[in-house]
Protein backbone atom coordinates (compact mmCIF):
# COMPACT_ATOMS: atom_id res chain seq x y z
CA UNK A 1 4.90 13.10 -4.19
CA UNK A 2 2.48 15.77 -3.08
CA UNK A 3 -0.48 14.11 -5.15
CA UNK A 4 -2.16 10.74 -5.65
CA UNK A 5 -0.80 8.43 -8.80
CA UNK A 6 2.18 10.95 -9.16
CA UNK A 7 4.46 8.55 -8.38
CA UNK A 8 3.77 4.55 -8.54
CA UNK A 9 6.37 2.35 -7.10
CA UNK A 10 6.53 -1.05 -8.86
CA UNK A 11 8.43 -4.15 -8.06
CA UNK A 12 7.87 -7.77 -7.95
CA UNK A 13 8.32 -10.43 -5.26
CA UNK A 14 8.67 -14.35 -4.76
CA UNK A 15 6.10 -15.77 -3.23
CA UNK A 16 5.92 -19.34 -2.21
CA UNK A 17 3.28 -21.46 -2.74
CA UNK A 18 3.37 -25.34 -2.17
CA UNK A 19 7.07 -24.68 -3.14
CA UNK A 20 6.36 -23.62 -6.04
CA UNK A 21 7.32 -19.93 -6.55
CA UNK A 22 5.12 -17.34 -8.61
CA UNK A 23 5.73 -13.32 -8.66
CA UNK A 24 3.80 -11.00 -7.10
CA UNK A 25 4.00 -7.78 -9.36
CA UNK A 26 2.55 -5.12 -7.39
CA UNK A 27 2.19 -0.91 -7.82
CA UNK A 28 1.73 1.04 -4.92
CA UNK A 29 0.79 5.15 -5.04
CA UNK A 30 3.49 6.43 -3.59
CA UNK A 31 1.35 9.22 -2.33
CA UNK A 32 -1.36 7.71 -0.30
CA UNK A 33 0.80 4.15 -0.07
CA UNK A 34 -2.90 2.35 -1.71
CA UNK A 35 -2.19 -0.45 -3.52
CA UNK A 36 -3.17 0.58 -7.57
CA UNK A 37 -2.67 -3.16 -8.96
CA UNK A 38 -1.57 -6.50 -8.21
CA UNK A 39 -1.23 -9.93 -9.69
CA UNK A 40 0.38 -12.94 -9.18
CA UNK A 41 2.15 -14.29 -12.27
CA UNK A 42 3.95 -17.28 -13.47
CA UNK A 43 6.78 -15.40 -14.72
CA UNK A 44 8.18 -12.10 -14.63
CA UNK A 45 9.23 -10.73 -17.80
CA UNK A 46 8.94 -6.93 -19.45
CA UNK A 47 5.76 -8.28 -20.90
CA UNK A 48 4.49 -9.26 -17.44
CA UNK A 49 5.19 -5.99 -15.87
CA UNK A 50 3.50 -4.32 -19.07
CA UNK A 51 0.37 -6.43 -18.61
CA UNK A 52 -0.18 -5.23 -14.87
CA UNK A 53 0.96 -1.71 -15.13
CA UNK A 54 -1.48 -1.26 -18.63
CA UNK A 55 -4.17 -3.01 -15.95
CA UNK A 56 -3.68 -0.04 -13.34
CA UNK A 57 -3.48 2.46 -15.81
CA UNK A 58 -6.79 0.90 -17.08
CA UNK A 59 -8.45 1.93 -13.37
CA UNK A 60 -7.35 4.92 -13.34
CA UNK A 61 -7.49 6.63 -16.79
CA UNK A 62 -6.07 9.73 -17.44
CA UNK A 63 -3.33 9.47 -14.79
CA UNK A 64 0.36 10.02 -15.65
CA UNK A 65 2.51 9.02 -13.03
CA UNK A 66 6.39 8.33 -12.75
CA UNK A 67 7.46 5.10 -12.42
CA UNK A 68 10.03 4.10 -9.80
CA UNK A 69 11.09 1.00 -9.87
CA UNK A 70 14.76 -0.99 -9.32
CA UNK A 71 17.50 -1.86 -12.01
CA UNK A 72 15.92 -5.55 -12.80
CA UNK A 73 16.06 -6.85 -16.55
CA UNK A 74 12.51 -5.95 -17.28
CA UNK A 75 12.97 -2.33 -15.95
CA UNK A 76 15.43 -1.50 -18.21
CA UNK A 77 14.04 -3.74 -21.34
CA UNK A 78 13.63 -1.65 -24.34
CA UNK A 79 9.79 -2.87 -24.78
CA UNK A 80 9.74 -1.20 -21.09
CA UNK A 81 11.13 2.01 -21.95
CA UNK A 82 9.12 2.05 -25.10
CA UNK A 83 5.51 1.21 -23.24
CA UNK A 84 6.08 3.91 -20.30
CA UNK A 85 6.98 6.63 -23.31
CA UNK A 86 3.67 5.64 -25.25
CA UNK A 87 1.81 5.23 -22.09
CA UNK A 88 2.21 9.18 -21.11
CA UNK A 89 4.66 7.93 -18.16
CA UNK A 90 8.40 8.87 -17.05
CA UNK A 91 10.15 5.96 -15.49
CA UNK A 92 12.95 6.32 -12.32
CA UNK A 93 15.38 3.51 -11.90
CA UNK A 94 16.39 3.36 -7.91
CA UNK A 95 20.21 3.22 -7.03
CA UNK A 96 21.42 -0.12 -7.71
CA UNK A 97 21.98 -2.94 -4.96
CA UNK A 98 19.89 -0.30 -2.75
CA UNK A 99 16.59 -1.47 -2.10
CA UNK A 100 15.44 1.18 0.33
CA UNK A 101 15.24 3.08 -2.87
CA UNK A 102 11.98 1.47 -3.21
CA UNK A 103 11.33 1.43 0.59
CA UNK A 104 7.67 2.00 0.48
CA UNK A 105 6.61 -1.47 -1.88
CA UNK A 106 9.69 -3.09 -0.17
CA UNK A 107 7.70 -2.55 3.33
CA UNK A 108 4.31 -3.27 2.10
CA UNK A 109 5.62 -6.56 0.40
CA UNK A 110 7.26 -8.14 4.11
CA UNK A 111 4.18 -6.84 5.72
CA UNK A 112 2.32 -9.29 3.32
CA UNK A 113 4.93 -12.18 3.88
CA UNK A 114 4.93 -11.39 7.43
CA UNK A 115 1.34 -11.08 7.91
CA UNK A 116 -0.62 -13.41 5.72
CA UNK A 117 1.43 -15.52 3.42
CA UNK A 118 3.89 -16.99 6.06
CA UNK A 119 0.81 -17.68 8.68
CA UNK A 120 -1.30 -19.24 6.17
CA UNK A 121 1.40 -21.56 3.87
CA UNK A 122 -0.51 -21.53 0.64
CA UNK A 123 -0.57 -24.71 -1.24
CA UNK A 124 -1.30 -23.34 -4.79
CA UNK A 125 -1.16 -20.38 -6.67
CA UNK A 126 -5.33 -19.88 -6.40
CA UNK A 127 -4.86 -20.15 -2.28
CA UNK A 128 -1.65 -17.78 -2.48
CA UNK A 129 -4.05 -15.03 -4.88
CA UNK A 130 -6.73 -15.62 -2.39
CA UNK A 131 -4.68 -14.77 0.39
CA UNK A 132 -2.64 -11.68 -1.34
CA UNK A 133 -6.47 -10.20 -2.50
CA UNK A 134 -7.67 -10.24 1.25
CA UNK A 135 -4.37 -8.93 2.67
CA UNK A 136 -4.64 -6.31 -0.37
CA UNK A 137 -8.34 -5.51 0.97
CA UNK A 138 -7.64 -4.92 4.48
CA UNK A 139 -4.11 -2.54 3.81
CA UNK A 140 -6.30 -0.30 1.48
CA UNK A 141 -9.49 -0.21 3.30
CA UNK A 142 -8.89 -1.34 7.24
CA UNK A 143 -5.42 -1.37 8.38
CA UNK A 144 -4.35 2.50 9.24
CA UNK A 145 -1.15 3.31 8.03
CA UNK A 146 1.56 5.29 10.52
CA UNK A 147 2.99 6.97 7.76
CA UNK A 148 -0.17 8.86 6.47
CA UNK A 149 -0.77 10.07 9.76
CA UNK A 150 -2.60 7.07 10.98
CA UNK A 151 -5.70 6.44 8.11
CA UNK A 152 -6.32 3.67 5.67
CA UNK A 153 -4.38 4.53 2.33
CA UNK A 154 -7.72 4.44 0.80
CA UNK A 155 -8.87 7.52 2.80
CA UNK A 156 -5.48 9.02 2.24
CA UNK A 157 -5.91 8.52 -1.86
CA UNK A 158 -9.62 9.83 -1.62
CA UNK A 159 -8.73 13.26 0.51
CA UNK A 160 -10.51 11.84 3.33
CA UNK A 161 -7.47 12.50 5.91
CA UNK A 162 -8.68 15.86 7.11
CA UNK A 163 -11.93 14.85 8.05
CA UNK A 164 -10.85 11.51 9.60
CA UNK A 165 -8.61 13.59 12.01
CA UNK A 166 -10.82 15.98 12.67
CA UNK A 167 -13.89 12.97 13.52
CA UNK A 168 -10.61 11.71 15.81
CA UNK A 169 -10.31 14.66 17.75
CA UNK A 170 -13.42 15.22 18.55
CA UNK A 171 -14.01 11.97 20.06
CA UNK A 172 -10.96 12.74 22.34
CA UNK A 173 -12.28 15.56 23.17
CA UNK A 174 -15.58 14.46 24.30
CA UNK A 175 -13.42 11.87 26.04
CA UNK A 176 -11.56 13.92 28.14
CA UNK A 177 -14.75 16.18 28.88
CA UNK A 178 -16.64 12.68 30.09
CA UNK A 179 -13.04 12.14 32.39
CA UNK A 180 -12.85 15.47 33.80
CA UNK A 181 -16.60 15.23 34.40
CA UNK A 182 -16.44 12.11 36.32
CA UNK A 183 -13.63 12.84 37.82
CA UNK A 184 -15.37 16.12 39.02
CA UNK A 185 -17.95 14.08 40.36
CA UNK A 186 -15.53 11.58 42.40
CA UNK A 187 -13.68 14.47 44.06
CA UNK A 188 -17.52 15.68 44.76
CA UNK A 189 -18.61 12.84 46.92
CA UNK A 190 -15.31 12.30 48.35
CA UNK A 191 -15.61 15.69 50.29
CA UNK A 192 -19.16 15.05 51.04
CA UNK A 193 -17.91 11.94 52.80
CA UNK A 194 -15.13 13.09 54.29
C-alpha cells in the first residue's frame, strides 16, 4: 500500500490464558504496520470479526480500506461479505494453507506471543487483555519497526518518518564532528609529546 488504512490486514489468534483459550482479533495498517484495533474475544465468529472491524472503522471514519485477510469460515461468511460491501470496503482472501499471505499480522502476532504473553503466563482473560493493551502500546508508540525504516508505526501512520530521519542524521553527524574533533585533539598532544 502506498497510503495509511489502504490496506488492513485482519486475522485472529489463540491466546492462552490459565488454559483457557480466547481470540485475539486484531487489524493492522498494512501501510505504517500500527495496530488500528484489537480485542480479545470469547469466540470468533463473522459477528465477532464484524464487531472489531465496525470498532476500527469507528476510529477512523471516512477510511475505506481493503481487507486482507485468510480463507477462515468467518472470512468468507455471507454476513462478512455483506458488512465489508455496506461498510465502503473491498475484501482480499490470501492463498489458502499460505500464511505468509498475511505475513505482516502473522509477525506482529508471534512478536506478541514471543514477547509478552509467553513471559508473563496470564491467568485470566482480564490479565491476558492487560498484557496484549501494553504490548499494543509499546509496538505503536516505542518499539521502532525495521521494516518502516526503523520508526514507531505510529510515526510511520502520522508522516512523521521524514523528520525522524532527518532528527537521526543530524545527531550522527554532530557525532562524528565531536569524534573527528577529539580525535584531532589526541593526535595534537601526541606530537607535542613526542
Amino acid at each position: 500500500p502506498l497510503k495509511a488504512h489502504a490496506h488492513w490486514h485482519v486475522d485472529i489468534s489463540y491466546i492462552n490464558a490459565g488454559g483457557t483459550f480466547f481470540y485475539l482479533i486484531t487489524i493492522l495498517d498494512g501501510y505504517s504496520r500500527y495496530i488500528v484495533h484489537h480485542e480479545l474475544r470469547e469466540s470468533m465468529t463473522e459477528l465477532d470479526v464484524e464487531i472489531v472491524c465496525q470498532a476500527a472503522l469507528e476510529k477512523h471514519p471516512g477510511v475505506k480500506p481493503r481487507i486482507i485477510s485468510d480463507n477462515g469460515p468467518q472470512f468468507v461468511a455471507g454476513d462478512f461479505k455483506a458488512f465489508v460491501r455496506h461498510s465502503g470496503m473491498t475484501h482480499v482472501k490470501t492463498s489458502p494453507y499460505y500464511p505468509q499471505s498475511n505475513g505482516k499480522l502473522e509477525r506482529w502476532h508471534k512478536s506478541l506471543k514471543v514477547e509478552s504473553i509467553r513471559p508473563n503466563c496470564p491467568r485470566n482473560a482480564a490479565e491476558a487483555i492487560k498484557l496484549i493493551s501494553e504490548y499494543v502500546h509499546h509496538y505503536n508508540e516505542v518499539r521502532l519497526h525495521s521494516a518502516i525504516g526503523y520508526v514507531t508505526p505510529a510515526d510511520f501512520l502520522a508522516g512523521l518518518a521524514p523528520e525522524v530521519h532527518s532528527e537521526r542524521d543530524r545527531k550522527l553527524e554532530e557525532a562524528r564532528t565531536r569524534r573527528r574533533s577529539t580525535s584531532r585533539s589526541r593526535d595534537g598532544e601526541l606530537a607535542v609529546a613526542g
